[in-house]
C-alpha atoms as a PDB file:
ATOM      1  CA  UNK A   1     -27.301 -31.954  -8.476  1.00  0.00           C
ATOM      2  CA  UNK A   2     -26.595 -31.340  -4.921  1.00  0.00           C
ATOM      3  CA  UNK A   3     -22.720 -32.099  -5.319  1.00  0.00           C
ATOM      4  CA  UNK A   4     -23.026 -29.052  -8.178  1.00  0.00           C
ATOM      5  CA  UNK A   5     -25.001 -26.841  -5.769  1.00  0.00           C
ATOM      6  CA  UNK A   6     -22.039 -27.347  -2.944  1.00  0.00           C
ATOM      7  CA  UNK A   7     -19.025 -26.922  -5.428  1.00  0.00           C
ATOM      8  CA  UNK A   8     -19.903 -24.404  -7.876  1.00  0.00           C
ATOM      9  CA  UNK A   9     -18.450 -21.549  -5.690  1.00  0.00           C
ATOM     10  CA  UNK A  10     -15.706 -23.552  -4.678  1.00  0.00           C
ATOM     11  CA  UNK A  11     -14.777 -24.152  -8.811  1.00  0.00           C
ATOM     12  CA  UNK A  12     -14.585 -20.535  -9.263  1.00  0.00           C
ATOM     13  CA  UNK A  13     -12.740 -20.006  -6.884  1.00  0.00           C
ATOM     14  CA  UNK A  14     -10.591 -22.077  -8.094  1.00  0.00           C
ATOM     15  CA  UNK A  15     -10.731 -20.701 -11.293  1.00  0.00           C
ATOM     16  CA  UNK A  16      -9.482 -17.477  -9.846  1.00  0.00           C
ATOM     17  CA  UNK A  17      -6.284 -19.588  -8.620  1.00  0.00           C
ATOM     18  CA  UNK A  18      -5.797 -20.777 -12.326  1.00  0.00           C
ATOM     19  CA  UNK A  19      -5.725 -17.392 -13.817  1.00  0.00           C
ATOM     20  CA  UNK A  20      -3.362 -16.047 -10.864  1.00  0.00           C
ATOM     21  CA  UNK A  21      -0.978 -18.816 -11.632  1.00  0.00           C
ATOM     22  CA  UNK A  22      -1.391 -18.127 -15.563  1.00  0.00           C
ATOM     23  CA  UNK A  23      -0.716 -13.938 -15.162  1.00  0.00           C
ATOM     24  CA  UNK A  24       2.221 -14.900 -12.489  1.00  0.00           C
ATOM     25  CA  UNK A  25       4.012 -16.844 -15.486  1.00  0.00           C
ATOM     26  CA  UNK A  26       2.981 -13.984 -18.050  1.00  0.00           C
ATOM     27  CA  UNK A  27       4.091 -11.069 -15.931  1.00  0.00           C
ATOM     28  CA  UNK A  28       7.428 -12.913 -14.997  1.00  0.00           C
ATOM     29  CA  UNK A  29       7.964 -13.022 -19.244  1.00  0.00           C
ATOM     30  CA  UNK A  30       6.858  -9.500 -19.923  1.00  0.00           C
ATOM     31  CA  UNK A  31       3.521 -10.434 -21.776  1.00  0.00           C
ATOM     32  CA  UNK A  32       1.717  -7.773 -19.267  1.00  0.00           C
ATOM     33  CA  UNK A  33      -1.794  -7.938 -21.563  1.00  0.00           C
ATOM     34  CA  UNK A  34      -2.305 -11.673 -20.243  1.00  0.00           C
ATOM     35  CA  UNK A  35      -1.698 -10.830 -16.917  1.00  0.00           C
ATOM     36  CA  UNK A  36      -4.226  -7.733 -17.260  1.00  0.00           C
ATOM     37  CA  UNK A  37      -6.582 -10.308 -18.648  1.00  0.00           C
ATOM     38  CA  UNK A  38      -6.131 -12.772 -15.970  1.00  0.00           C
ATOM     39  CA  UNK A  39      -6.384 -10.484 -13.042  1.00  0.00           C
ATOM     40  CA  UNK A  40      -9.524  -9.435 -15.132  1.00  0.00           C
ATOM     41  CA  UNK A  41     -10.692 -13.126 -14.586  1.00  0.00           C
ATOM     42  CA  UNK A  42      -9.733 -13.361 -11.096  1.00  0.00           C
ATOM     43  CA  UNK A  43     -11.951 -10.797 -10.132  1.00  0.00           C
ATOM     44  CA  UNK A  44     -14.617 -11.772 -12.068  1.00  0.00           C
ATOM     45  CA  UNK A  45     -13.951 -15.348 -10.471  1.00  0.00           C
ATOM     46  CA  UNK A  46     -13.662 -14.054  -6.967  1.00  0.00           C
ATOM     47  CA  UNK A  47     -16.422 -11.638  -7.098  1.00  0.00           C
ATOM     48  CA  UNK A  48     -18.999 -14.333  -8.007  1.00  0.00           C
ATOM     49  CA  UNK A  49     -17.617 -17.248  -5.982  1.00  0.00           C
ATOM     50  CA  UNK A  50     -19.186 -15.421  -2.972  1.00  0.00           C
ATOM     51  CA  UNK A  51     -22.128 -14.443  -4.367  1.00  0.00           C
ATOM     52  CA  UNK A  52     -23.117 -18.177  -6.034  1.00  0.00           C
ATOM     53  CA  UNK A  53     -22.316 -19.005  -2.414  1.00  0.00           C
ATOM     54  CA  UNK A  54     -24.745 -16.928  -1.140  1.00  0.00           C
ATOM     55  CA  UNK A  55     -26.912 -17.574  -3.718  1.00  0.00           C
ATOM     56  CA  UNK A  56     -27.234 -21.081  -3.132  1.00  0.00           C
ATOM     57  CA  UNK A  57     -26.365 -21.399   1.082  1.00  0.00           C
ATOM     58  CA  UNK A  58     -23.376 -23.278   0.163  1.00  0.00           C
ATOM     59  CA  UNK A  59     -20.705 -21.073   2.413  1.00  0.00           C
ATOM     60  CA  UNK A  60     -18.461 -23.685   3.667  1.00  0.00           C
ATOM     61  CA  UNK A  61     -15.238 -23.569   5.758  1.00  0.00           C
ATOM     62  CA  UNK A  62     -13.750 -24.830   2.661  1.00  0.00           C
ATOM     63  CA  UNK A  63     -14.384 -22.341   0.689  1.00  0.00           C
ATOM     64  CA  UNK A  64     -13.326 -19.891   3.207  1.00  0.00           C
ATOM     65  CA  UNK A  65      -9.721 -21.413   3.068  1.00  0.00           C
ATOM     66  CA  UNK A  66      -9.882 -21.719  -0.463  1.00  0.00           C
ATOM     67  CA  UNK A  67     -10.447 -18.179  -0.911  1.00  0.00           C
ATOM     68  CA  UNK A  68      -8.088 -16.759   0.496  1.00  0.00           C
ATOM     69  CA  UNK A  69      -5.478 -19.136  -1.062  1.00  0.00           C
ATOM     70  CA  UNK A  70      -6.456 -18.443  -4.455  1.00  0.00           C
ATOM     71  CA  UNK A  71      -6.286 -15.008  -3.336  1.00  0.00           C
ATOM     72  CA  UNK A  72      -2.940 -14.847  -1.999  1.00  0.00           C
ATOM     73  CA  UNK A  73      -1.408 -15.980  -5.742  1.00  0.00           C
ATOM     74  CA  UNK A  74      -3.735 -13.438  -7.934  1.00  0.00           C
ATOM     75  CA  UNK A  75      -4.034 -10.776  -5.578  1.00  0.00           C
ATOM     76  CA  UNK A  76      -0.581 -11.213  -3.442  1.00  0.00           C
ATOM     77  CA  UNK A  77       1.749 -12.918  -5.490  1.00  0.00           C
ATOM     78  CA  UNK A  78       1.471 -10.809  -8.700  1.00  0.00           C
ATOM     79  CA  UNK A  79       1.536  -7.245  -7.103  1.00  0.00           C
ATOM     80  CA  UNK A  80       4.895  -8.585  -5.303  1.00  0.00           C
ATOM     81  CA  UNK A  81       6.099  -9.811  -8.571  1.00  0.00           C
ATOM     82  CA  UNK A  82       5.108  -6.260  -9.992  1.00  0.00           C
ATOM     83  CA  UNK A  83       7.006  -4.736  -7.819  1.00  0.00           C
ATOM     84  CA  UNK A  84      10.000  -6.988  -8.182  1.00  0.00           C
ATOM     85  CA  UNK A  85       9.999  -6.700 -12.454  1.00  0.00           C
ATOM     86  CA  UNK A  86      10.111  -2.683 -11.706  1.00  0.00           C
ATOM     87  CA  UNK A  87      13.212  -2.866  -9.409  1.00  0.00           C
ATOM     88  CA  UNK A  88      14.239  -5.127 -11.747  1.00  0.00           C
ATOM     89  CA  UNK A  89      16.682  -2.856 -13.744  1.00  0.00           C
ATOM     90  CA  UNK A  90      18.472  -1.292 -10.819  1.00  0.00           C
ATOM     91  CA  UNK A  91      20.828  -4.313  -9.958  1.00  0.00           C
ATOM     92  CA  UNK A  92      21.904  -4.022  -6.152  1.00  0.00           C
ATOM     93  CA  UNK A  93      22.792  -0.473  -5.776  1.00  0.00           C
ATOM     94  CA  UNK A  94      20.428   2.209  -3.870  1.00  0.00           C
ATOM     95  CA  UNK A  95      21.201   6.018  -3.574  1.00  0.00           C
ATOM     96  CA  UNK A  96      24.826   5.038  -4.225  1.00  0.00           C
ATOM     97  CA  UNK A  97      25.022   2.120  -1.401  1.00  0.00           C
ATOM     98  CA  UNK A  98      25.925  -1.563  -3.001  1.00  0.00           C
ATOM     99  CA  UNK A  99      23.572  -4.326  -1.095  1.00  0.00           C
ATOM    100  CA  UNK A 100      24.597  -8.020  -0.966  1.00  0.00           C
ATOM    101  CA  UNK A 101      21.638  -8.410  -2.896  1.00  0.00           C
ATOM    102  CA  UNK A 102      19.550  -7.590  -5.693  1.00  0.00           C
ATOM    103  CA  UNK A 103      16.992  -4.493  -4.635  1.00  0.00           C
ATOM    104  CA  UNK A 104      14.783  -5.975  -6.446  1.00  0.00           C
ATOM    105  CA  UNK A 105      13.528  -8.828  -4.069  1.00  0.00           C
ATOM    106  CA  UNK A 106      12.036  -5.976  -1.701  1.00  0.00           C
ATOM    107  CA  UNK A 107       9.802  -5.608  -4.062  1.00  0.00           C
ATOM    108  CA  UNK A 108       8.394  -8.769  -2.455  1.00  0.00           C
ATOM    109  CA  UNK A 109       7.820  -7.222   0.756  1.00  0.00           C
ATOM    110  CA  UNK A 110       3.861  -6.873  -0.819  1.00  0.00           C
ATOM    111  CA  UNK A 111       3.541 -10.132  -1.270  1.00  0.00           C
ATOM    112  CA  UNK A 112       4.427 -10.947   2.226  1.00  0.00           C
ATOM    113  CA  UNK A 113       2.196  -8.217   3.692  1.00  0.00           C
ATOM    114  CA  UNK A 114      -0.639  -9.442   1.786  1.00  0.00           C
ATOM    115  CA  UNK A 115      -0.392 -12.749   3.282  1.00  0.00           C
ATOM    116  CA  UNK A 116      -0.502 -11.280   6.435  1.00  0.00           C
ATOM    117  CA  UNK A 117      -3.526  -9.143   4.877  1.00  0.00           C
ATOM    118  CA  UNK A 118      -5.489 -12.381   4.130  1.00  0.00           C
ATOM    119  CA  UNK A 119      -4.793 -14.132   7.526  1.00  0.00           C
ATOM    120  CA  UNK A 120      -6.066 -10.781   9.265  1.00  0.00           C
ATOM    121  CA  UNK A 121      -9.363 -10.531   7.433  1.00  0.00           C
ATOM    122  CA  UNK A 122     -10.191 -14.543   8.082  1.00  0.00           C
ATOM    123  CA  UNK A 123     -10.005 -13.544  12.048  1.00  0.00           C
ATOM    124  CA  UNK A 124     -11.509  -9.825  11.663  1.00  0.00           C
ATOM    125  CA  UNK A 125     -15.419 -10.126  12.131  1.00  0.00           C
ATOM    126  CA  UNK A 126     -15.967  -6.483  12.099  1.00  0.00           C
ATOM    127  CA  UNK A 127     -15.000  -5.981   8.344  1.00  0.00           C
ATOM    128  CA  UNK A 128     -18.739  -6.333   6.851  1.00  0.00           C
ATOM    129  CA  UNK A 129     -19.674  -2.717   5.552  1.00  0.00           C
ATOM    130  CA  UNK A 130     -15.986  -1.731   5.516  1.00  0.00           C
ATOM    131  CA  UNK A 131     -12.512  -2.838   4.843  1.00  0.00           C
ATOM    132  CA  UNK A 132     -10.135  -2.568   7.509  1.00  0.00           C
ATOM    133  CA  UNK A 133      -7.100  -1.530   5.901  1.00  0.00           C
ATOM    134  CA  UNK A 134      -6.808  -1.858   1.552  1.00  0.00           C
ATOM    135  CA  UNK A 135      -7.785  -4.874   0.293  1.00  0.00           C
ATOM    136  CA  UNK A 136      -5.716  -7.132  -1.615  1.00  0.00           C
ATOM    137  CA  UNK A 137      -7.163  -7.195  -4.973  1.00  0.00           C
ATOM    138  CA  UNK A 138      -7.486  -2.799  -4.852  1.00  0.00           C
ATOM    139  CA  UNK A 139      -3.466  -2.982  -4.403  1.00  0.00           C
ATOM    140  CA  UNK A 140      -3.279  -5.216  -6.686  1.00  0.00           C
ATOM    141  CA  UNK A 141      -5.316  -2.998  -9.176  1.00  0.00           C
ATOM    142  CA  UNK A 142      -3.092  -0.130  -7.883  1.00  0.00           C
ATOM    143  CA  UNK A 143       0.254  -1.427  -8.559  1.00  0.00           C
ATOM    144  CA  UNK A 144      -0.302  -3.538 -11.587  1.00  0.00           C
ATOM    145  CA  UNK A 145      -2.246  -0.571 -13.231  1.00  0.00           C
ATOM    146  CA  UNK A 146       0.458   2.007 -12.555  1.00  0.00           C
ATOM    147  CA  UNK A 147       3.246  -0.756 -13.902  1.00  0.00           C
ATOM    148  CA  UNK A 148       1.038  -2.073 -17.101  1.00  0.00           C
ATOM    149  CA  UNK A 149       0.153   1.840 -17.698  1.00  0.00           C
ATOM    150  CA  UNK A 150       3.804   2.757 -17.652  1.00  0.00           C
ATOM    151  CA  UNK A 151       4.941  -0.293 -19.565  1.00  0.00           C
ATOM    152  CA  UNK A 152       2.376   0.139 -22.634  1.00  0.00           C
ATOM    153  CA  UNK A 153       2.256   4.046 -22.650  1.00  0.00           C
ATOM    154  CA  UNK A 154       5.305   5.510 -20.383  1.00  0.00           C
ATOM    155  CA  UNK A 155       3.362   6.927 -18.337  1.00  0.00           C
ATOM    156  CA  UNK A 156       4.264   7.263 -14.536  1.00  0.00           C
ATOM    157  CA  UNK A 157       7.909   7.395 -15.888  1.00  0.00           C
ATOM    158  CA  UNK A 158       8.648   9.460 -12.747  1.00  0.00           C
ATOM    159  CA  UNK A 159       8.432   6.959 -10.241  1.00  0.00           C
ATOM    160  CA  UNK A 160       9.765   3.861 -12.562  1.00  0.00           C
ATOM    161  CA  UNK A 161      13.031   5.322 -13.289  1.00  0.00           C
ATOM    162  CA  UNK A 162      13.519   6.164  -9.289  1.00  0.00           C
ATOM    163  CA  UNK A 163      14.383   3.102  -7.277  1.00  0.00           C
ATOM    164  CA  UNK A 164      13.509   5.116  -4.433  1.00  0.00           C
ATOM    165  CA  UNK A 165      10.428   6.248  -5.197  1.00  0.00           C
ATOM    166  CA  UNK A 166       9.736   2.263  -5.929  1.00  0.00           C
ATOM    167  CA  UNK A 167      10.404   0.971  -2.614  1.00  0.00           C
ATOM    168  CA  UNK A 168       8.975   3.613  -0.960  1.00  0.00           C
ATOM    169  CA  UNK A 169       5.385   2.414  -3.100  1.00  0.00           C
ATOM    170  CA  UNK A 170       6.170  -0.891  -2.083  1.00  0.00           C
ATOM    171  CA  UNK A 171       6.633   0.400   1.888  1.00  0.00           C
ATOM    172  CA  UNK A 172       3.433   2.611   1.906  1.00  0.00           C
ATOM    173  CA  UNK A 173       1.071  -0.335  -0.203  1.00  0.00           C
ATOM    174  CA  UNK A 174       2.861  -2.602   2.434  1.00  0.00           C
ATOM    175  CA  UNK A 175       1.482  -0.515   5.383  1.00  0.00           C
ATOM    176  CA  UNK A 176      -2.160   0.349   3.849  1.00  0.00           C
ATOM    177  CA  UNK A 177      -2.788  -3.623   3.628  1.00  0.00           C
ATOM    178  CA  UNK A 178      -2.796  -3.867   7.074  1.00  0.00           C
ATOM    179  CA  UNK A 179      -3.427  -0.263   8.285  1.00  0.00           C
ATOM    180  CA  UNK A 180      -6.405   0.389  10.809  1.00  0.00           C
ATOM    181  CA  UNK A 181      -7.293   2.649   8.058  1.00  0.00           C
ATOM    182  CA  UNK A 182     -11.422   1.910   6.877  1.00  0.00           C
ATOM    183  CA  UNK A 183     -11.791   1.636   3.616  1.00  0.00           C
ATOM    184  CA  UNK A 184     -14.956   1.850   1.954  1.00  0.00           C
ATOM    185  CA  UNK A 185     -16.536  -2.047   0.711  1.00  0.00           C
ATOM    186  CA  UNK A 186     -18.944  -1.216  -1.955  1.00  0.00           C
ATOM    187  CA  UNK A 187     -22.066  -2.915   0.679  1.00  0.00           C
ATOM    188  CA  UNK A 188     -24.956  -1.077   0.673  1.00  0.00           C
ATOM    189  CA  UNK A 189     -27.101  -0.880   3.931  1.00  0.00           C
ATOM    190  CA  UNK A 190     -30.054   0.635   3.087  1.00  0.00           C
ATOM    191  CA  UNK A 191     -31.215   2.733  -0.321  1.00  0.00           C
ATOM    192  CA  UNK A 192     -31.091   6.047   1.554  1.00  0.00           C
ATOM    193  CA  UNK A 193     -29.104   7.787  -0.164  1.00  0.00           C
ATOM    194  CA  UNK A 194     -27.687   9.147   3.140  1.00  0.00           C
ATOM    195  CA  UNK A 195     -26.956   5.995   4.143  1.00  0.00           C
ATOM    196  CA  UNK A 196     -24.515   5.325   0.709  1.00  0.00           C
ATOM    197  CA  UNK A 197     -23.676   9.040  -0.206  1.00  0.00           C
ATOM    198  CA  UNK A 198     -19.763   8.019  -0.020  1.00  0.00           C
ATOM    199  CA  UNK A 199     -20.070   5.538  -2.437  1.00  0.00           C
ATOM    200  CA  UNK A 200     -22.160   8.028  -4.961  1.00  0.00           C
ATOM    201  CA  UNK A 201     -19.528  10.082  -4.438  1.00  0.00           C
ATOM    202  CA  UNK A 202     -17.196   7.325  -5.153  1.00  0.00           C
ATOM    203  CA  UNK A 203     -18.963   5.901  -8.131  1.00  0.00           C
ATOM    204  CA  UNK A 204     -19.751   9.394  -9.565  1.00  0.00           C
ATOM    205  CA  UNK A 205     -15.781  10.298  -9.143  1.00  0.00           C
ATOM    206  CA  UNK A 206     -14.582   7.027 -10.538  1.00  0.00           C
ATOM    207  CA  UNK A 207     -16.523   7.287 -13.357  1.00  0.00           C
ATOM    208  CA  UNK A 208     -15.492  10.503 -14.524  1.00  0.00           C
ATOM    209  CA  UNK A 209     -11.668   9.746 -13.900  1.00  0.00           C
ATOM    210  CA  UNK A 210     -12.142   6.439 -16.196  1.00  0.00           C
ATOM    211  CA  UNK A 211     -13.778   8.501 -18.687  1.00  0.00           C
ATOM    212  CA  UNK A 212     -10.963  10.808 -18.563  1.00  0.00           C
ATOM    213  CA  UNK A 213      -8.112   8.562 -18.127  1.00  0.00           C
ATOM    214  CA  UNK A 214      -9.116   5.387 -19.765  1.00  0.00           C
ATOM    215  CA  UNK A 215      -6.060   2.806 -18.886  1.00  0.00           C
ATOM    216  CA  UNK A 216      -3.988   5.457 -17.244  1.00  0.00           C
ATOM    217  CA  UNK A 217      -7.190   5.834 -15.048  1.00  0.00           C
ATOM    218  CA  UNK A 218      -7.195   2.524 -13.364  1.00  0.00           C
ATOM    219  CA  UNK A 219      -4.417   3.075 -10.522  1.00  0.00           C
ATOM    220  CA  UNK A 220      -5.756   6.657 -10.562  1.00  0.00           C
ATOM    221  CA  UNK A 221      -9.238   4.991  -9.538  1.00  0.00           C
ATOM    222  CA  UNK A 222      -7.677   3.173  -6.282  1.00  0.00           C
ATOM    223  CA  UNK A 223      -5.438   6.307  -5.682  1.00  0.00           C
ATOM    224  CA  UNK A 224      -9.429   8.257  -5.647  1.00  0.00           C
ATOM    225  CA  UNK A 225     -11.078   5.552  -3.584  1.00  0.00           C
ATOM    226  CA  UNK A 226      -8.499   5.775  -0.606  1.00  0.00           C
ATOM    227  CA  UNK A 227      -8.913   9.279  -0.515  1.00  0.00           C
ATOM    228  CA  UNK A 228     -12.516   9.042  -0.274  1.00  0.00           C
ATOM    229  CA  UNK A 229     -12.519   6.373   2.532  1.00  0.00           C
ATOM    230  CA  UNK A 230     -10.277   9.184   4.060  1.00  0.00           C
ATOM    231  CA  UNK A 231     -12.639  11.738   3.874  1.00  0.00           C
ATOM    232  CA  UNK A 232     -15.525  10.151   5.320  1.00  0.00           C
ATOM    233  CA  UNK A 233     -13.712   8.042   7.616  1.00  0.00           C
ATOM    234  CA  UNK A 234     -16.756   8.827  10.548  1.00  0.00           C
ATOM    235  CA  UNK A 235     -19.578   7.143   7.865  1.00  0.00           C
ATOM    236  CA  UNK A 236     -17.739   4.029   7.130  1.00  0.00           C
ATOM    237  CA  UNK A 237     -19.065   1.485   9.764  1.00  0.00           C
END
């Protein structure tokens, strides 16, 4: 019993890694509904690894690591890979200049950064109420949605068909992962409602643009939520 009380977070965690590494095949073939459904799982996985941890005092060092392993393949690996399939079709030229390369490999650039994302956060001991910078599985969430919604619907046409536009995502995301920027972590202090009026205003915002949106709404969400931690940068602590 006690060797199931010590490893139960540690299996869904795990669990999280086997999903990554089952969208990161799906999304490199094109079957983007698996990989929606396996980043679903991840963060189902990774959202209750800590709390069964909590749950049942079994936070280990081990788990720590493990964490932010499985993390780096569903939450760093497949927004890089995103971004690489959407550069995909532009061979080696930008705005008119031939590379030595394909432009697509910048798109891994987020993968990279989200490492150094991950490593960050292990270190950073004042991230408790707050992110410091976006987290990995938001960006993920951002750049996946905007790709899938484009992909299934042509929508965000715009900045698919503009290689520019692309790498300039992939800069910006890039920069946000490890920005000083807070963003908002969705931790309540207290039940004032003083206390947690950003995230009402986040929830009550988010829900309405889902409503509105559906699918389409998803990277629209993320887009909403950094603007918020924007606005009440001087609350977030």
């Amino acid at each position: 019993m006690d060797f199931i009380k010590n490893n139960l977070a540690n299996a869904l965690t795990l669990a999280n890694l086997f999903a990554g590494c089952i969208g990161a095949i799906h999304l490199i073939l094109g079957d983007y509904q698996t990989t929606a459904i396996c980043l679903i799982l991840s963060s189902i996985f990774d959202f209750f690894d800590g709390f069964v941890a909590r749950a049942l005092k079994s936070n280990s060092n081990l788990g720590l690591q493990l964490d932010s392993l499985a993390d780096m393949v569903s939450f760093g690996v497949i927004p890089g890979l995103t971004m690489y399939k959407a550069l995909e079709p532009f061979g080696a030229e930008l705005l008119g200049i031939h590379f030595p390369f394909e432009i697509k490999y910048l798109g891994l650039i987020v993968t990279v950064f989200s490492c150094l994302r991950l490593a960050i956060f292990n270190l950073d001991e004042e991230q408790r109420y707050y992110f410091k910078g976006l987290n990995t599985p938001t960006n993920t969430v951002l750049l996946f949605g905007l790709y899938y919604a484009f992909k299934e619907s042509g929508n965000f046409s715009f900045l698919f068909d503009n290689e520019l536009l692309l790498i300039l995502l992939t800069l910006l995301t890039s920069w946000l992962l490890i920005s000083p920027i807070k963003m908002m972590a969705m931790k309540f202090k207290s039940k004032q409602l003083k206390d947690n009026y950003p995230k009402v205003v986040l929830l009550v915002g988010g829900i309405a643009i889902l409503a509105l949106f559906q699918v389409v709404g998803i990277p629209m969400l993320v887009i909403y939520y950094i603007l918020v931690s924007l606005v009440f940068q001087g609350q977030l602590k």
